[in-house]
Protein backbone atom coordinates (compact mmCIF):
# COMPACT_ATOMS: atom_id res chain seq x y z
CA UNK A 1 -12.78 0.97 6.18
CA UNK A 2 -12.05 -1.86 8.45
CA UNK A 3 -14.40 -3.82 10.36
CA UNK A 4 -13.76 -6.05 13.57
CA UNK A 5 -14.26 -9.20 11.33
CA UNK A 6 -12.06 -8.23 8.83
CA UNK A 7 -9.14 -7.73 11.61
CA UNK A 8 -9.66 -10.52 13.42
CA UNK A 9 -9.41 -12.95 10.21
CA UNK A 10 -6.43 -11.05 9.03
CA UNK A 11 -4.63 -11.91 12.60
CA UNK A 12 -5.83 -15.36 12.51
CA UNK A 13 -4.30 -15.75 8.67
CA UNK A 14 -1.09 -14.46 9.63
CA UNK A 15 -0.94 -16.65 12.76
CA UNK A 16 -1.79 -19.69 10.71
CA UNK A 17 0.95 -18.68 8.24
CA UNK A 18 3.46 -18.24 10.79
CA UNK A 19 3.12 -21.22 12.52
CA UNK A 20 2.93 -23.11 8.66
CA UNK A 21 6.08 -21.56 8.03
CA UNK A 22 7.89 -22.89 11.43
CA UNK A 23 6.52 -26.45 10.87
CA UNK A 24 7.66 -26.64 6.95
CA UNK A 25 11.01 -25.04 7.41
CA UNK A 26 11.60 -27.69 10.27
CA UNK A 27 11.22 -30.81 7.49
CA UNK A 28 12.61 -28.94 4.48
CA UNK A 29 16.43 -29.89 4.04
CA UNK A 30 19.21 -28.06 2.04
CA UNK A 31 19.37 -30.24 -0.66
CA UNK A 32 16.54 -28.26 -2.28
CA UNK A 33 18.95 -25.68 -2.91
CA UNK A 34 20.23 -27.88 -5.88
CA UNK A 35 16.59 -27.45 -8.43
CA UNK A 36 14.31 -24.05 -7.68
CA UNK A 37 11.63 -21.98 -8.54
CA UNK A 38 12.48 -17.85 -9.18
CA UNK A 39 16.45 -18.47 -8.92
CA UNK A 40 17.63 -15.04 -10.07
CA UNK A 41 19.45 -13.11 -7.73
CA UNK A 42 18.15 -9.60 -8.91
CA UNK A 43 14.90 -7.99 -9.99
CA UNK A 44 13.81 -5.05 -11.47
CA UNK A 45 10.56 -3.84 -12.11
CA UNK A 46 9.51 -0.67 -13.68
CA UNK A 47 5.26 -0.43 -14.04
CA UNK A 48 2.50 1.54 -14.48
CA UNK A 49 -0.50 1.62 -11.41
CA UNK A 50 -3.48 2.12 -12.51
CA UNK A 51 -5.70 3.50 -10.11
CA UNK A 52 -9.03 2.70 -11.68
CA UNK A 53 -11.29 3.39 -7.66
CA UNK A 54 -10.26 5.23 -5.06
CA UNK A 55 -12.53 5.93 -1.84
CA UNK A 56 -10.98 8.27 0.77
CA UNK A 57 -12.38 10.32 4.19
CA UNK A 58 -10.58 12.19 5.65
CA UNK A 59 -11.11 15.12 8.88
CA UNK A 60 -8.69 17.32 9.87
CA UNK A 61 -9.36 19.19 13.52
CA UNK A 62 -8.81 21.90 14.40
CA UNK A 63 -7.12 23.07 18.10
CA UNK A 64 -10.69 23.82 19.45
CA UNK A 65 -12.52 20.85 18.48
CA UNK A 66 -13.56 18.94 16.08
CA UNK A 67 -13.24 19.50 12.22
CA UNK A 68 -15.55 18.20 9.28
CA UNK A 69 -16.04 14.32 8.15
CA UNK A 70 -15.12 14.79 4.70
CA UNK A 71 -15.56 11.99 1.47
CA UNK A 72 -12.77 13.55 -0.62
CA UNK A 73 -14.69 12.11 -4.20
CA UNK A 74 -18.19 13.27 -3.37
CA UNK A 75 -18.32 16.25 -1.16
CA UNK A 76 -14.95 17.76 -2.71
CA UNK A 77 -15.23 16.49 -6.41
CA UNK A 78 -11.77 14.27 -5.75
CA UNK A 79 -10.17 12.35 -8.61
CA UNK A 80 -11.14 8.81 -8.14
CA UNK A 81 -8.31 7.20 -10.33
CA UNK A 82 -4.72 8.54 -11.82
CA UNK A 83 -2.30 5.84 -13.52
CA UNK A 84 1.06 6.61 -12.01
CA UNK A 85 4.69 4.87 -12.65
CA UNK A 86 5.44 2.04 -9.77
CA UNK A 87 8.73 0.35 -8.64
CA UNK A 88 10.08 -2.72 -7.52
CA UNK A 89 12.86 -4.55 -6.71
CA UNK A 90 14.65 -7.13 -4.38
CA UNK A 91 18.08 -8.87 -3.49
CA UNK A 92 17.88 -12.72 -3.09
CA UNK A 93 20.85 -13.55 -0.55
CA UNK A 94 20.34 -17.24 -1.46
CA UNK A 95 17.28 -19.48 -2.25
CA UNK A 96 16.06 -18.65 1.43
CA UNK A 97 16.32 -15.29 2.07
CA UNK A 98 15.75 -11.67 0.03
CA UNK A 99 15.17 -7.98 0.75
CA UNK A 100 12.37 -6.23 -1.37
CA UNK A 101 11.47 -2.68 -1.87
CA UNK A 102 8.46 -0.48 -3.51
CA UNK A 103 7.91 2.74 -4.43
CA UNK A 104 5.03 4.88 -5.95
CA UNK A 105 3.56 8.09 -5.26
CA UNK A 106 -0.26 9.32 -6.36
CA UNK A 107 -0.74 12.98 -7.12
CA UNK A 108 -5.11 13.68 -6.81
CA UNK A 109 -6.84 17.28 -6.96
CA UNK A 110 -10.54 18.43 -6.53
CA UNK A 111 -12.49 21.12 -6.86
CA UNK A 112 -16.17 21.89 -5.95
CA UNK A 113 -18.37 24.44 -5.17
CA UNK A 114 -19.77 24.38 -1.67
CA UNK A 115 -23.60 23.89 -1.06
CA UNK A 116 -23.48 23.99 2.98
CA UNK A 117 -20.37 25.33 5.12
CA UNK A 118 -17.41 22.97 5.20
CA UNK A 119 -14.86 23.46 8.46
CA UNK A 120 -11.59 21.74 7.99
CA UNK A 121 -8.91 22.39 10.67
CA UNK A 122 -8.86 26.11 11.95
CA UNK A 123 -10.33 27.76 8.15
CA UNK A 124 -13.90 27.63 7.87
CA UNK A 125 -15.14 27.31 4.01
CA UNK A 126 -19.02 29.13 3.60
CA UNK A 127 -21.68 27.73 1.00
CA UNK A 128 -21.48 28.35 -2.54
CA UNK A 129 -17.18 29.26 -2.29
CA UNK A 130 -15.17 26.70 -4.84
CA UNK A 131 -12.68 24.90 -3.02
CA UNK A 132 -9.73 23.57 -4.52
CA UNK A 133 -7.84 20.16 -3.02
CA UNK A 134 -5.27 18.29 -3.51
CA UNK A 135 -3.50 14.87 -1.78
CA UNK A 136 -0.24 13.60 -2.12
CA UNK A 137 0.18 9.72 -1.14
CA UNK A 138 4.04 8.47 -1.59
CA UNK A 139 5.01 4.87 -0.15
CA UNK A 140 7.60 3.46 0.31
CA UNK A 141 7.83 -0.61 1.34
CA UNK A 142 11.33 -2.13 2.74
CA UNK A 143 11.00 -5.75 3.67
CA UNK A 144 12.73 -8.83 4.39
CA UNK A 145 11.27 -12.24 2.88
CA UNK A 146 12.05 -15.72 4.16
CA UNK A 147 11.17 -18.35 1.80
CA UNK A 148 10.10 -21.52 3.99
CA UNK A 149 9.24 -23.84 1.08
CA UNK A 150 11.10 -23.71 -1.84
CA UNK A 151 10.60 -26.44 -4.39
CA UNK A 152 11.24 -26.35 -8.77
CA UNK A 153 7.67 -25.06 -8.91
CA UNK A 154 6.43 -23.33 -6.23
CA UNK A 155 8.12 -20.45 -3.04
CA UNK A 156 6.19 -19.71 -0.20
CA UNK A 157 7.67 -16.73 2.11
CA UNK A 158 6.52 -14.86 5.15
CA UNK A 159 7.63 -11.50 5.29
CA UNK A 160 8.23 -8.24 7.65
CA UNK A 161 9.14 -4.98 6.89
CA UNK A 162 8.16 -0.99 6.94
CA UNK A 163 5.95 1.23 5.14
CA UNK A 164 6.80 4.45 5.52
CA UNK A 165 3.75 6.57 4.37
CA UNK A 166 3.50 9.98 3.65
CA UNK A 167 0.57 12.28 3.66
CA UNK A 168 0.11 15.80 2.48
CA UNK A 169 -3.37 17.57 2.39
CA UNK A 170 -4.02 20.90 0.50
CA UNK A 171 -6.89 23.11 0.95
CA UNK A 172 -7.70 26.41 -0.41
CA UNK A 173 -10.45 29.10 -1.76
CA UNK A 174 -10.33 30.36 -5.38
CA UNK A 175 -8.91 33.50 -3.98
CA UNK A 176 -6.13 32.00 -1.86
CA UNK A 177 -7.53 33.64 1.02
CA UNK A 178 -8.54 30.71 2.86
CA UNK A 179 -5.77 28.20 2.88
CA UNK A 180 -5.53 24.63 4.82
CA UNK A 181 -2.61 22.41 4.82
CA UNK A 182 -2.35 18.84 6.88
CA UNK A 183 0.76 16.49 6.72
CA UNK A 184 1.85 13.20 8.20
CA UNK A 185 4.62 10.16 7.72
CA UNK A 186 3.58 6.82 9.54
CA UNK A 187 5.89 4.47 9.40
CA UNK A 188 3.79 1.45 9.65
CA UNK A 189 5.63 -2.22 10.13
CA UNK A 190 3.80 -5.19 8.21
CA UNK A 191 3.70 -9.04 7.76
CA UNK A 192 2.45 -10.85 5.17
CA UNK A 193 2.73 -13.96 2.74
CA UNK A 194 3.91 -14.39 -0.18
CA UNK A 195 3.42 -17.04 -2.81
CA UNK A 196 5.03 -17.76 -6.11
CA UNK A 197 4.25 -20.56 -8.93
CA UNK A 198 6.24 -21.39 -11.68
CA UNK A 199 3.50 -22.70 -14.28
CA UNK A 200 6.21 -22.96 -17.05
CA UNK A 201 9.49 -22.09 -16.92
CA UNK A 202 8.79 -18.85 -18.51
CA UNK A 203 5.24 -18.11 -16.81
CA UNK A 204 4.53 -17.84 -13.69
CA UNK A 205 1.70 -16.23 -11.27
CA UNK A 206 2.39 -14.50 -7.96
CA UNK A 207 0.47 -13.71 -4.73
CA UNK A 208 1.18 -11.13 -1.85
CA UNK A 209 -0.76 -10.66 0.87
CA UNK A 210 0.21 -8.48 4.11
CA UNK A 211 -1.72 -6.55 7.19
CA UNK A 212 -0.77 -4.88 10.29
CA UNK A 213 -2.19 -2.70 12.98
CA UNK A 214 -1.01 -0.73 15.61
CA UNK A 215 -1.98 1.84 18.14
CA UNK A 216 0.50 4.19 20.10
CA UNK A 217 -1.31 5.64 23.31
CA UNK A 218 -2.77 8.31 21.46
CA UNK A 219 -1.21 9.86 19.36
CA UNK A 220 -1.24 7.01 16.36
CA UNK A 221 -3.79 4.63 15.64
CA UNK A 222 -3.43 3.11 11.92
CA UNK A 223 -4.29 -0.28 9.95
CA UNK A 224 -2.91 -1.52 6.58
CA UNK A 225 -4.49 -4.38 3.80
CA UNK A 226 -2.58 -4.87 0.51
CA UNK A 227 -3.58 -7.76 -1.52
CA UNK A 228 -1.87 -7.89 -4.86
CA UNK A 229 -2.14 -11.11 -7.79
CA UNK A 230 0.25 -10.87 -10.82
CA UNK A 231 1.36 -12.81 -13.39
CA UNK A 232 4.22 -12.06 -15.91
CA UNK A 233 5.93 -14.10 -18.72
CA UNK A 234 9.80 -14.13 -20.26
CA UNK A 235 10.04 -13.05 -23.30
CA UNK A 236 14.00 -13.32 -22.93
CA UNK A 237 16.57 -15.08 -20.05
CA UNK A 238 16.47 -11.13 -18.68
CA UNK A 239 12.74 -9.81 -19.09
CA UNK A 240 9.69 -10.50 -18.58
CA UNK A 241 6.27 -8.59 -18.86
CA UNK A 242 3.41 -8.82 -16.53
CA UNK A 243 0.38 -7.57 -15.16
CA UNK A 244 -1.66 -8.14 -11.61
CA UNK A 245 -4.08 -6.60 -9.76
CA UNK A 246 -3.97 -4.54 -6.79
CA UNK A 247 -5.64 -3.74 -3.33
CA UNK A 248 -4.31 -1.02 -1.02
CA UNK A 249 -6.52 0.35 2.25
CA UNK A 250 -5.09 2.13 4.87
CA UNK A 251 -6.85 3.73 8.18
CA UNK A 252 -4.88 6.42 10.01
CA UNK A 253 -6.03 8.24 13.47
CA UNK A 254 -2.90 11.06 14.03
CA UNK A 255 -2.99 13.60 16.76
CA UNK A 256 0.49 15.74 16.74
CA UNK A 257 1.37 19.01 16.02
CA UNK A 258 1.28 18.81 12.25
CA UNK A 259 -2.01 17.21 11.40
CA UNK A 260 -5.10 16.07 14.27
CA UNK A 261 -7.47 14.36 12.79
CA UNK A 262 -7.61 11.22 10.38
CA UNK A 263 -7.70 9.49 7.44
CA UNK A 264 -9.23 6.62 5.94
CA UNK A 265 -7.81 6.05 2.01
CA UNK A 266 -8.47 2.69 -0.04
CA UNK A 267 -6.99 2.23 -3.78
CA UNK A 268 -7.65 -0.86 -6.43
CA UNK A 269 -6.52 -0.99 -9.96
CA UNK A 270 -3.94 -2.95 -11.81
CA UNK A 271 -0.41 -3.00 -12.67
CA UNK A 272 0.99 -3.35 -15.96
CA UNK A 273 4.97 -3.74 -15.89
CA UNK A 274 8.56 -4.66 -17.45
CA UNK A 275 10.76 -6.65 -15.27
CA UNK A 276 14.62 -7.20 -15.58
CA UNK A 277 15.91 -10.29 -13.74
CA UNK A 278 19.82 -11.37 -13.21
């Protein structure tokens, strides 16, 4: 799902960012403390993501060899899109620094009946059997946010933190016979950007944008995109409503006792959502 391209730009962004954020937190004093964009020391936001395209192949091996290269929507008749409740939230410290957290979880099944022999891990599932499916995706996102530039109108932040991502994969005849299960949790540290602007005092447009990739000898090997744009407007001092757009792709390699094998899972859709801010 990731190409060499794509990774190197990523890298290159972040370094650029990094080194942006070093250079303008050098020249920006505290008095800008006194006048700021996004001053509320609390937010909570309660949404709804709408998975409108999902594209996800995944393998699971068995302790022999190797298992079947499997597109989840077209060989296994996957759901391709769910809508699905979302949360976020964060702490501001003070004008410079604030922890934020997310949380969602998608729930997709399948079912198909076979036209040529499927093997997945140790069960092997013959032409012309229905097999049933299902994959359960939670996240959850901790992550720390320093806001280098901080003006009346506009923040601009870098930020690092941990996804911890969970897997579970279900496979199984119409009988019950024949039964497959694979699960993982990868924690997965990011960076990223993010970028706020104030168009209004009531309506403003936000941008987040983080990566990483790592490999652990050889038993991990995993890259993460999200890309998200949202805008939202107060109704009141205390809420707002919103709605963005959002880009999630992760690529997994595992090889431990509970699942060999891999995964490569990409969501888009949007977000519609209430936020509380204090």
């Amino acid at each position: 799902m990731f190409d060499i391209c794509e990774k190197k730009t990523v890298l290159v962004l972040l370094f650029m960012i990094t080194a942006s954020a070093l250079t303008v937190s050098s020249k920006t004093s505290a008095d800008d403390a006194a006048v700021y964009a996004f001053p509320d020391k609390w937010m909570f936001r309660l949404g709804a993501y709408v998975v409108d395209g999902a594209d996800t192949q995944i393998s699971v091996n068995s302790d022999v060899g190797l298992g079947t290269s499997i597109d989840y929507e077209r060989d296994l008749g996957g759901e391709d899109g769910e809508t699905i409740p979302r949360i976020d939230a964060y702490y501001r410290f003070n004008y410079r620094h604030r922890i934020d957290f997310t949380a969602f979880s998608v729930s997709r099944k399948g079912e198909r009946t076979l036209a040529l022999d499927l093997n997945i891990g140790d069960e092997n599932f013959t032409a012309s059997e229905t097999i049933s499916s299902e994959i359960n995706y939670t996240l959850y996102k901790l992550g720390y946010n320093y806001s280098f530039y901080h003006s009346p109108k506009v923040e601009l932040s870098i930020s690092a933190g941990l996804n911890l991502t969970d897997y579970e994969l279900k496979f199984s005849d119409s009988t019950g016979a024949k039964f497959e299960t694979a699960d993982v949790s990868v924690p997965l540290p990011t960076f990223g950007l993010r970028m706020g602007y104030a168009i209004t005092p009531k309506w403003s447009v936000r941008y987040v944008s983080e990566a990483f990739f790592i490999e652990i000898d050889d038993a991990l090997k995993g890259a993460l995109l999200n890309y998200e744009l949202s805008t939202e407007y107060k109704l009141f001092k205390h809420f707002a409503l919103g709605v963005g757009l959002a880009r999630q792709a992760l690529d997994v390699d595992v090889n431990d006792d509970n699942w060999r094998g891999s995964i490569s899972d990409g969501y888009r859709g949007y977000n519609v959502f209430g936020t509380l801010y204090f």
